[in-house]
Protein backbone atom coordinates (compact mmCIF):
# COMPACT_ATOMS: atom_id res chain seq x y z
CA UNK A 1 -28.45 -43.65 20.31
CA UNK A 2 -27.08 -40.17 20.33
CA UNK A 3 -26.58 -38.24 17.45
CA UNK A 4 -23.17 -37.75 15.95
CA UNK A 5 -22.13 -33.81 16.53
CA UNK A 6 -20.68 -32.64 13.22
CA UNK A 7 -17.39 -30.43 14.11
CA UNK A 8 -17.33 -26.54 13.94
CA UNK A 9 -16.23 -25.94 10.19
CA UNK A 10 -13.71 -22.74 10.34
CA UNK A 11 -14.94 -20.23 6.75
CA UNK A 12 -11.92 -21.00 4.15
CA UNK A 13 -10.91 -17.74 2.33
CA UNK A 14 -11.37 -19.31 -1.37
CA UNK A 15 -7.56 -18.58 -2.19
CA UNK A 16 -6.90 -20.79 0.22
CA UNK A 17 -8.17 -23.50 -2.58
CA UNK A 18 -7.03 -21.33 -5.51
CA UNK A 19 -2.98 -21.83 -4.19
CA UNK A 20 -3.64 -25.33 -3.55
CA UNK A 21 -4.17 -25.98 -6.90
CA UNK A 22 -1.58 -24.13 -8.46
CA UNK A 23 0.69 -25.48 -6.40
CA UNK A 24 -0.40 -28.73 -7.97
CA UNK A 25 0.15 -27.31 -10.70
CA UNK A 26 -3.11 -26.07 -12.00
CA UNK A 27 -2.39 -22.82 -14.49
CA UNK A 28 -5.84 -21.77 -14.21
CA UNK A 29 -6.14 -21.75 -10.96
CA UNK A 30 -3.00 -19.71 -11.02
CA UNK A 31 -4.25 -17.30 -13.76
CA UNK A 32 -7.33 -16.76 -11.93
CA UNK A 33 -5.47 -15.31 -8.75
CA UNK A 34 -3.61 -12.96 -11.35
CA UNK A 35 -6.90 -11.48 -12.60
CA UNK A 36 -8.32 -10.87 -8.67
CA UNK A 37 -5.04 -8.95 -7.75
CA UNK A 38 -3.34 -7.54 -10.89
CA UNK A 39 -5.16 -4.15 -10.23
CA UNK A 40 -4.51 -4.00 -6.75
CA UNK A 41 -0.50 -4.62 -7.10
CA UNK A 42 -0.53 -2.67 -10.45
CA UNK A 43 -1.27 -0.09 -7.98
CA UNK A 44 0.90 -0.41 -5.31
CA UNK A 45 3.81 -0.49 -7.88
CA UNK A 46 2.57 2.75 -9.39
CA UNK A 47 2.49 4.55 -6.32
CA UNK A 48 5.70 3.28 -5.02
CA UNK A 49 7.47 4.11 -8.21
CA UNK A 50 5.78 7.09 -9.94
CA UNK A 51 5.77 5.44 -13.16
CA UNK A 52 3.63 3.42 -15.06
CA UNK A 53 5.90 1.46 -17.24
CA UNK A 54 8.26 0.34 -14.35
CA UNK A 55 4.73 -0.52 -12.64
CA UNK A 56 3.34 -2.48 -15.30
CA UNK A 57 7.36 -4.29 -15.33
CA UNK A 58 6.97 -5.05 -11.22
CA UNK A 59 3.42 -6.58 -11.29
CA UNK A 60 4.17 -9.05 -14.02
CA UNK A 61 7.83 -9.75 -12.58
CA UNK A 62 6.11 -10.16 -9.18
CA UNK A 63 3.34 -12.76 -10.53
CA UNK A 64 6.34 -14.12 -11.98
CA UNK A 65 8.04 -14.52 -8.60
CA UNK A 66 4.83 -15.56 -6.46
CA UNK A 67 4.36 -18.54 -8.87
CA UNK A 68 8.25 -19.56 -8.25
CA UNK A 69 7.81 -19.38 -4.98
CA UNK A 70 4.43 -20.66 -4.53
CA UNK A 71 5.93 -23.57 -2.35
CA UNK A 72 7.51 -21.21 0.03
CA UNK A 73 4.07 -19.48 0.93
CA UNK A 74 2.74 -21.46 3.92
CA UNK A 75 -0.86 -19.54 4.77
CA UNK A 76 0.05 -18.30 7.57
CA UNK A 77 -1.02 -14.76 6.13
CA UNK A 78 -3.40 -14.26 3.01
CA UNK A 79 -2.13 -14.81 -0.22
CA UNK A 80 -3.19 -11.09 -1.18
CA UNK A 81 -0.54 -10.09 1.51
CA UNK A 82 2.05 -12.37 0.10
CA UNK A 83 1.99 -11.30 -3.12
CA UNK A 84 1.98 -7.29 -1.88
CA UNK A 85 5.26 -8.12 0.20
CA UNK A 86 7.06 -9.09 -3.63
CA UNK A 87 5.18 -6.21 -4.93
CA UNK A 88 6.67 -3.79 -2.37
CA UNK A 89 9.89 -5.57 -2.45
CA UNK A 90 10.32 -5.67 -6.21
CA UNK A 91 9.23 -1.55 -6.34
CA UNK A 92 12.01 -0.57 -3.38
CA UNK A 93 14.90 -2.46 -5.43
CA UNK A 94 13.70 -0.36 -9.02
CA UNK A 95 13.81 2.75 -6.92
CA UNK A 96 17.25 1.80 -5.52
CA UNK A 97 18.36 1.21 -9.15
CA UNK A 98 17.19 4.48 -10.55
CA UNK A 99 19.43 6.50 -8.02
CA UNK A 100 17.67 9.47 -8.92
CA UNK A 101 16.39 10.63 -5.41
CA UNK A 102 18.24 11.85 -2.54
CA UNK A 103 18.57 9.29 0.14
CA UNK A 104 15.96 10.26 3.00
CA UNK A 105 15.47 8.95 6.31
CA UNK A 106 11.75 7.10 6.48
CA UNK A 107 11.87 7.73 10.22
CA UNK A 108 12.74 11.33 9.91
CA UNK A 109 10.95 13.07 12.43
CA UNK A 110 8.55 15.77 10.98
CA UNK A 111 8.83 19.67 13.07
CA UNK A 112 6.09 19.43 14.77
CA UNK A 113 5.35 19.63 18.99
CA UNK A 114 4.45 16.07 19.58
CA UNK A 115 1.96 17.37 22.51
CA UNK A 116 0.21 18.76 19.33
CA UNK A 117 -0.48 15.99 17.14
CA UNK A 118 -4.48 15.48 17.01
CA UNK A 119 -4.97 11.96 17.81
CA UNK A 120 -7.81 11.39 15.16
CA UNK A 121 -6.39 11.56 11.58
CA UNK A 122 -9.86 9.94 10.42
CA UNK A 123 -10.61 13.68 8.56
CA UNK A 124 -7.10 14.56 7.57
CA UNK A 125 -7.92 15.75 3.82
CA UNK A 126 -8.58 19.37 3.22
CA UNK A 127 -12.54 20.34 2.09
CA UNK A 128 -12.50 22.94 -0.27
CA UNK A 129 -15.18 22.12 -2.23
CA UNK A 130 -16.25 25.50 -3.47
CA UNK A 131 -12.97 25.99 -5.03
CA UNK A 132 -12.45 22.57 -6.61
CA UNK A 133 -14.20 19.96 -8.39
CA UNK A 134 -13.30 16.22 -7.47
CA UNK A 135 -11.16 15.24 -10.38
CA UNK A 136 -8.81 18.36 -9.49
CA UNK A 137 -8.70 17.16 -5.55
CA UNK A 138 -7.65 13.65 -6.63
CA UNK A 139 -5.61 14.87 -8.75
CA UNK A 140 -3.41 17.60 -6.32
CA UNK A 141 -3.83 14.13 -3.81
CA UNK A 142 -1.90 12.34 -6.18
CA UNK A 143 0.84 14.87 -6.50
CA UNK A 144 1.14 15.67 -3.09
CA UNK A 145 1.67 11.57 -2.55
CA UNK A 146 4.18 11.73 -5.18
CA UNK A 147 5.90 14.33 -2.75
CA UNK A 148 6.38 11.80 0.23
CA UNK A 149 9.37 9.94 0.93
CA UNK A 150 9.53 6.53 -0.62
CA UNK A 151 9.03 4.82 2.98
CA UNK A 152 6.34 6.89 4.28
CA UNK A 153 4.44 6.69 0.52
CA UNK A 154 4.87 3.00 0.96
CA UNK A 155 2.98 2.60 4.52
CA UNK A 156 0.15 5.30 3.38
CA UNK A 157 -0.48 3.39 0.23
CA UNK A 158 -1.06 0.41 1.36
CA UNK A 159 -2.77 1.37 4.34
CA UNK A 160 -5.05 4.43 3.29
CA UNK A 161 -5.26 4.08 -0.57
CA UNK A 162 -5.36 0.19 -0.15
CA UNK A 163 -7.09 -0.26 2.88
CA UNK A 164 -4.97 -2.96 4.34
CA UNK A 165 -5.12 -3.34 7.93
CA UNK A 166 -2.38 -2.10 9.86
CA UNK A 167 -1.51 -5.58 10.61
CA UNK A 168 -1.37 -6.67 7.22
CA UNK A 169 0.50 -3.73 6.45
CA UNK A 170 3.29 -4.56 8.72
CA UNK A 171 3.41 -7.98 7.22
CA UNK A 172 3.84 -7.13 3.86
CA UNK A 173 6.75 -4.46 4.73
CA UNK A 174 8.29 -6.77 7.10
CA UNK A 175 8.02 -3.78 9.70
CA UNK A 176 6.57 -4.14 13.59
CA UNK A 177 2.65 -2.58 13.91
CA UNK A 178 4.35 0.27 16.20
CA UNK A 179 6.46 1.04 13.61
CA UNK A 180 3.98 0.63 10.65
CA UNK A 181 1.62 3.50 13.21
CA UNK A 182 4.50 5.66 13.53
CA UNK A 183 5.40 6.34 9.69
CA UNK A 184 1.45 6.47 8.96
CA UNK A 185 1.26 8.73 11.37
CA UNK A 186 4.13 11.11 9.77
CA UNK A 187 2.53 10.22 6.51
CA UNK A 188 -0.21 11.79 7.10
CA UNK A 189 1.11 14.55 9.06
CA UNK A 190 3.32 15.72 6.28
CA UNK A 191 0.73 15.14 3.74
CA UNK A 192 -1.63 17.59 5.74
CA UNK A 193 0.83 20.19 6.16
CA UNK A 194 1.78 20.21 2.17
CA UNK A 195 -1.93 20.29 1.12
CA UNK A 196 -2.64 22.99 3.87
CA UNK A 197 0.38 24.74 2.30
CA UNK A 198 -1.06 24.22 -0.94
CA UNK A 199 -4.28 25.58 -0.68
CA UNK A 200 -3.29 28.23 1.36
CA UNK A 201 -0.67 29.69 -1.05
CA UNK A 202 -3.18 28.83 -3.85
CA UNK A 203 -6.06 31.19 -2.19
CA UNK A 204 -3.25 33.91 -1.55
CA UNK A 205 -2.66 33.93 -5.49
CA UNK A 206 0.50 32.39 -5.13
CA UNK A 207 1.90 29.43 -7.22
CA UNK A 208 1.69 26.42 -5.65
């Protein structure tokens, strides 16, 4: 008698299980999907929006929202990119309500010869070690992010601070993967230029 072949089992990510439960109405299961990603959209919000209290107002509001909608989300992506996508969403609309910044093209193109655009960005961040200590890098990182146009900030965050693949990246903004590479791409060209600038008008004695 030949012996019964067991099927190939695919690896289930375990939120998978987690959103099948809340969807069947399980709190905890729900709760415990808050406390894995809280940080992470806490985050996003913050950079998005510069400030902390509209940040901690967008990560609850989009919980709020996810667990509304939980029937709408079908896993065909991961529930961690879902939940980003309200995130994002939810920090573009406060932005648009505040008014306060000049409207700005997230496709501008930045002055630069395209023929000279290094194709390795892997090493973009300046090294001056000798005249800074880590907490002041991160720190002139921040504000130079802060600096960015809200589109470009968007794609860099979530792809370089968050370390979501470009893929997922374009999921979350609803954006095509060229088009996702293209803004990284000026991201991190104009973030490159300003630090240069920085450091250069800093070693010249200048202010910054």
């Amino acid at each position: 008698m030949p012996a019964i072949q067991s099927p190939a089992t695919e690896e289930v990510h375990p939120d998978v299980a987690l959103v099948a439960r809340a969807k069947a109405g399980d709190t905890a299961a729900f709760e415990q999907l808050v406390r894995q990603y809280e940080r992470q959209i806490f985050r996003v919000a913050q950079h998005i929006t510069q400030n902390r209290e509209d940040a901690e107002d967008i990560t609850q509001d989009a919980f709020l929202k996810a667990y509304e909608k939980l029937e709408q989300f079908q896993g065909n992506s991961k529930f961690s990119t879902w939940l980003v996508r309200i995130a994002v969403n939810e920090s573009l609309m406060r932005l648009r309500k505040r008014k306060t910044s000049k409207t700005v093209s997230m496709d501008e193109d930045v002055r630069t010869e395209e023929g000279s655009i290094p194709r390795d960005f892997a090493e973009w961040r300046p090294n001056p070690e000798q005249q800074y200590n880590q907490a002041e890098l991160a720190d002139i990182l921040r504000k130079t992010i802060q600096g960015l146009p809200p589109g470009f900030r968007t794609v860099f965050t979530l792809r370089d601070v968050e370390n979501l693949s470009t893929e997922e990246t374009a999921e979350a903004l609803g954006l095509s993967v060229p088009a996702v590479k293209s803004r990284l791409l000026r991201a991190r060209l104009q973030l490159r230029e300003r630090l240069s600038r920085y450091f250069r008008q800093k070693q010249e004695g200048q202010p910054a």
